[in-house]
C-alpha atoms as a PDB file:
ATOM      1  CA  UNK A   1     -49.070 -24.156  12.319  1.00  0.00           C
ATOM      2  CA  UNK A   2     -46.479 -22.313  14.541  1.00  0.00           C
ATOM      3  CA  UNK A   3     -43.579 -23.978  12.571  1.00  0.00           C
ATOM      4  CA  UNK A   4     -44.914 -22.732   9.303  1.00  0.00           C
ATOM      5  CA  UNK A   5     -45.309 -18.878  10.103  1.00  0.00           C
ATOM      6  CA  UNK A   6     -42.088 -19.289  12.055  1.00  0.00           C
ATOM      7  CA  UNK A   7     -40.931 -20.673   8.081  1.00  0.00           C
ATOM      8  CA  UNK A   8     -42.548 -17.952   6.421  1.00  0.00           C
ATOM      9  CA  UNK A   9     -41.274 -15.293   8.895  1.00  0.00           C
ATOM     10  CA  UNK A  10     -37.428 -16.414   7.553  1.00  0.00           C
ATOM     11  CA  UNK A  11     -38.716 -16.985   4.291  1.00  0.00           C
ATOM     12  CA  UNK A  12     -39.361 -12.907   4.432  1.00  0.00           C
ATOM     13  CA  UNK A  13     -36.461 -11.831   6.666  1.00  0.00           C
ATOM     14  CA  UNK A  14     -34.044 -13.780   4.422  1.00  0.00           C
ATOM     15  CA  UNK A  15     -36.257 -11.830   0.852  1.00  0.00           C
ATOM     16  CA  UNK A  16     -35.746  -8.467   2.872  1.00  0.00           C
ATOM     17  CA  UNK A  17     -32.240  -8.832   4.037  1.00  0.00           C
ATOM     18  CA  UNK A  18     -31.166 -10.018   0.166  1.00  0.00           C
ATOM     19  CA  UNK A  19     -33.283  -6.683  -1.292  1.00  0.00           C
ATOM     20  CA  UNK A  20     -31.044  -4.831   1.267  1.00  0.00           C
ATOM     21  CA  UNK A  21     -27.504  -5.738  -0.261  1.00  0.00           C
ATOM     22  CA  UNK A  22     -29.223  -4.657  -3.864  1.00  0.00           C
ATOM     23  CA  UNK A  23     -30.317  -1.227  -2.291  1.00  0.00           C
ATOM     24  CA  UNK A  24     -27.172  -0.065  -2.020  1.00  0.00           C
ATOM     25  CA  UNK A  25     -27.767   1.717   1.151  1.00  0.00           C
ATOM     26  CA  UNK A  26     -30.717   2.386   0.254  1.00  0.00           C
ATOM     27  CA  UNK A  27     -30.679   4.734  -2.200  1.00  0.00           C
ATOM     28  CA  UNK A  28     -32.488   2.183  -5.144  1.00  0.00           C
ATOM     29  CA  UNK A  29     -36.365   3.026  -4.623  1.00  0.00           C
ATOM     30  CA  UNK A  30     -36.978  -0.612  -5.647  1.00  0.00           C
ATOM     31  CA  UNK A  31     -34.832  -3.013  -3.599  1.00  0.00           C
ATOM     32  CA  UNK A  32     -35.889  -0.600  -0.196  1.00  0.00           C
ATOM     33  CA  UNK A  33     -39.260  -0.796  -0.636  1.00  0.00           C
ATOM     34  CA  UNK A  34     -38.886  -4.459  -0.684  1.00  0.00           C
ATOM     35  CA  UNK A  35     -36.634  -4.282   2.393  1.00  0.00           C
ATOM     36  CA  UNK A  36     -39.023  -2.812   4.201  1.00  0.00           C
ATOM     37  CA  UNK A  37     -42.008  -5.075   3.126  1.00  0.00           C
ATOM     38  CA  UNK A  38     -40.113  -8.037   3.903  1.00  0.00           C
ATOM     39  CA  UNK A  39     -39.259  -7.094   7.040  1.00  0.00           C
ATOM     40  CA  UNK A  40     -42.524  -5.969   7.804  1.00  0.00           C
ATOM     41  CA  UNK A  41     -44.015  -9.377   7.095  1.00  0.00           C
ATOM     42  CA  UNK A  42     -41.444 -11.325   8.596  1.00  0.00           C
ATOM     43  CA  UNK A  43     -41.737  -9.745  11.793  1.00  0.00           C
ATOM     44  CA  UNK A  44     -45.931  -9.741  11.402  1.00  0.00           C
ATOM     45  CA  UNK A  45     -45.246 -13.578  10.877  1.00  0.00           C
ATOM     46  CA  UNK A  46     -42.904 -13.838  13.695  1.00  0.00           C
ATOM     47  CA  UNK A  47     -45.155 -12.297  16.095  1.00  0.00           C
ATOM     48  CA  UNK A  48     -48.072 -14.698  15.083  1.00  0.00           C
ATOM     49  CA  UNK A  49     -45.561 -17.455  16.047  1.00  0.00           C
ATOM     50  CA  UNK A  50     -45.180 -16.318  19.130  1.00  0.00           C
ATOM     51  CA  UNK A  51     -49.060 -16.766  20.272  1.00  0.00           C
ATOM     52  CA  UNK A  52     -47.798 -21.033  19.799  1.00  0.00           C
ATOM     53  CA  UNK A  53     -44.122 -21.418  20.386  1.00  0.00           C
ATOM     54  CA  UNK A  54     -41.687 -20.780  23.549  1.00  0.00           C
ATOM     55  CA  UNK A  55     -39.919 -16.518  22.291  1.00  0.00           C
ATOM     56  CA  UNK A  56     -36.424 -18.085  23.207  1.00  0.00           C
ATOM     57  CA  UNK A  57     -37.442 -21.475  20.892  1.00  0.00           C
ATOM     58  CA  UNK A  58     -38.914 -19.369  18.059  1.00  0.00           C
ATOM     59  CA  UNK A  59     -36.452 -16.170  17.956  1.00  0.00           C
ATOM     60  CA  UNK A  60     -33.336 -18.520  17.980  1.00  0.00           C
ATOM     61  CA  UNK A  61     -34.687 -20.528  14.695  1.00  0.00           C
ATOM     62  CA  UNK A  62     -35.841 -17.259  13.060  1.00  0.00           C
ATOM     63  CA  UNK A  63     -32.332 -15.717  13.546  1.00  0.00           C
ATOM     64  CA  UNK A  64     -30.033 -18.757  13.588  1.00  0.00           C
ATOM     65  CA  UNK A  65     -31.457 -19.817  10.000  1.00  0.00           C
ATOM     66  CA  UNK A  66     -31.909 -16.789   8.666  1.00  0.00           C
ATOM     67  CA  UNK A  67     -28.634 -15.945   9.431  1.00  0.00           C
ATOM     68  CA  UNK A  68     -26.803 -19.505   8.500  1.00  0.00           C
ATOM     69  CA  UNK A  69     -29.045 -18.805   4.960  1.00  0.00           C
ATOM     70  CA  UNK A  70     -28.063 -15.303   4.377  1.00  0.00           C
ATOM     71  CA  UNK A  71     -24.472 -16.688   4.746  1.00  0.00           C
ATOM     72  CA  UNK A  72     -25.220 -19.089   2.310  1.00  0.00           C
ATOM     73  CA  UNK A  73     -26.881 -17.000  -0.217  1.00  0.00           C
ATOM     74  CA  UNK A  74     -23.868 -14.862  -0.109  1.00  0.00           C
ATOM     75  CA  UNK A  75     -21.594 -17.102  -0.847  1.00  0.00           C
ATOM     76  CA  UNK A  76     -23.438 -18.929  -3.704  1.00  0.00           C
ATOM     77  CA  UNK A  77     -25.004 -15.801  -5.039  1.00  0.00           C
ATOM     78  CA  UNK A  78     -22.808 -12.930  -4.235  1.00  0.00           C
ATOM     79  CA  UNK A  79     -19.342 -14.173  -4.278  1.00  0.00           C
ATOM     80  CA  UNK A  80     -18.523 -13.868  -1.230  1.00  0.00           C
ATOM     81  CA  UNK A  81     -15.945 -16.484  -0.199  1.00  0.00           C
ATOM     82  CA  UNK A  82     -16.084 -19.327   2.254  1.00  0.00           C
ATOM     83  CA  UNK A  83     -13.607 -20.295   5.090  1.00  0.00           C
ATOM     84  CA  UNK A  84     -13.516 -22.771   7.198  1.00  0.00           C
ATOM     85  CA  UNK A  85     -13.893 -19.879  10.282  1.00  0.00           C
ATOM     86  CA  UNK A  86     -17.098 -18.682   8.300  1.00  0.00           C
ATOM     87  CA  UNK A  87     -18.321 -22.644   8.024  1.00  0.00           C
ATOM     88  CA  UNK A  88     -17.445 -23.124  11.579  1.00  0.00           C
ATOM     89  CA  UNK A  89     -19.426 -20.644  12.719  1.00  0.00           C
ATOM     90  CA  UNK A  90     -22.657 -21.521  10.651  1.00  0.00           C
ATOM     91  CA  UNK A  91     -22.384 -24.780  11.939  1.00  0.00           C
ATOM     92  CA  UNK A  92     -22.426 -23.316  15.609  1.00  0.00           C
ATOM     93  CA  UNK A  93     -25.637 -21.250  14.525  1.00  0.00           C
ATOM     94  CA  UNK A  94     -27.206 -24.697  13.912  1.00  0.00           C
ATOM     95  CA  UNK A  95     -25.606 -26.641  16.702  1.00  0.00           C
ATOM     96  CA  UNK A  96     -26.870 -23.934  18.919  1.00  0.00           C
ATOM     97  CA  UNK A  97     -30.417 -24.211  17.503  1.00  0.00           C
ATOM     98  CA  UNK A  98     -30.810 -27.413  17.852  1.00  0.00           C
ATOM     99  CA  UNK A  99     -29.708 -27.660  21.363  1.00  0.00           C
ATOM    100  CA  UNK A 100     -32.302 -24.782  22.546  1.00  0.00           C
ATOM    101  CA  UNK A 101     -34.773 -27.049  20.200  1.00  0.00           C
ATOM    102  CA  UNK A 102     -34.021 -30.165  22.578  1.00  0.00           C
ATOM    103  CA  UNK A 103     -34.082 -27.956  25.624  1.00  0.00           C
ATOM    104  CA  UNK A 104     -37.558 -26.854  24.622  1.00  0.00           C
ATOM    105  CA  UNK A 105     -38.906 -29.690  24.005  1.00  0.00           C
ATOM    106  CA  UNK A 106     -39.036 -31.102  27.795  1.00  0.00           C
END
């Protein structure tokens, strides 16, 4: 059950961090309000995560995937271009997760 509020906790950071780039600095009514809800919820979910899995564990999935997806999204979604420095790095966000995955697990 951990794993699954730990999804929907990205699920909403990733919603919230997306509604930010369409606020334009917050100054759409719309997009903010949804910032804020999302981030709300995500960090509601991420705290009920927290009563199952290790902090270090949990906050390095919620913020290496959220991250390696928000990178994604942008570059799909929002034309932002890809390099093989910005590709390199994402794949060190999920190298990195893993390891502290294996660490946690003995």
């Amino acid at each position: 059950m951990g794993y699954l509020l730990l999804a929907g906790a990205i699920a909403a950071e990733v919603a919230g961090t997306t509604a930010m780039k369409y606020s334009e600095g917050f100054s759409r009514l719309g997009p903010s309000l949804l910032t804020a809800l999302a981030y709300v919820l995500s960090f509601a979910l991420l705290a009920q995560t927290l009563k199952v899995l290790a902090v270090g564990t949990a906050y390095a999935i919620w913020a290496g995937v959220g991250t390696a997806a928000i990178a994604a999204i942008g570059v799909m979604f929002m034309g932002e271009g890809m390099t093989v420095t910005k590709a390199a790095g994402i794949a060190l966000i999920i190298i990195g997760v893993v390891v502290l995955n294996l660490g946690g697990a003995h």
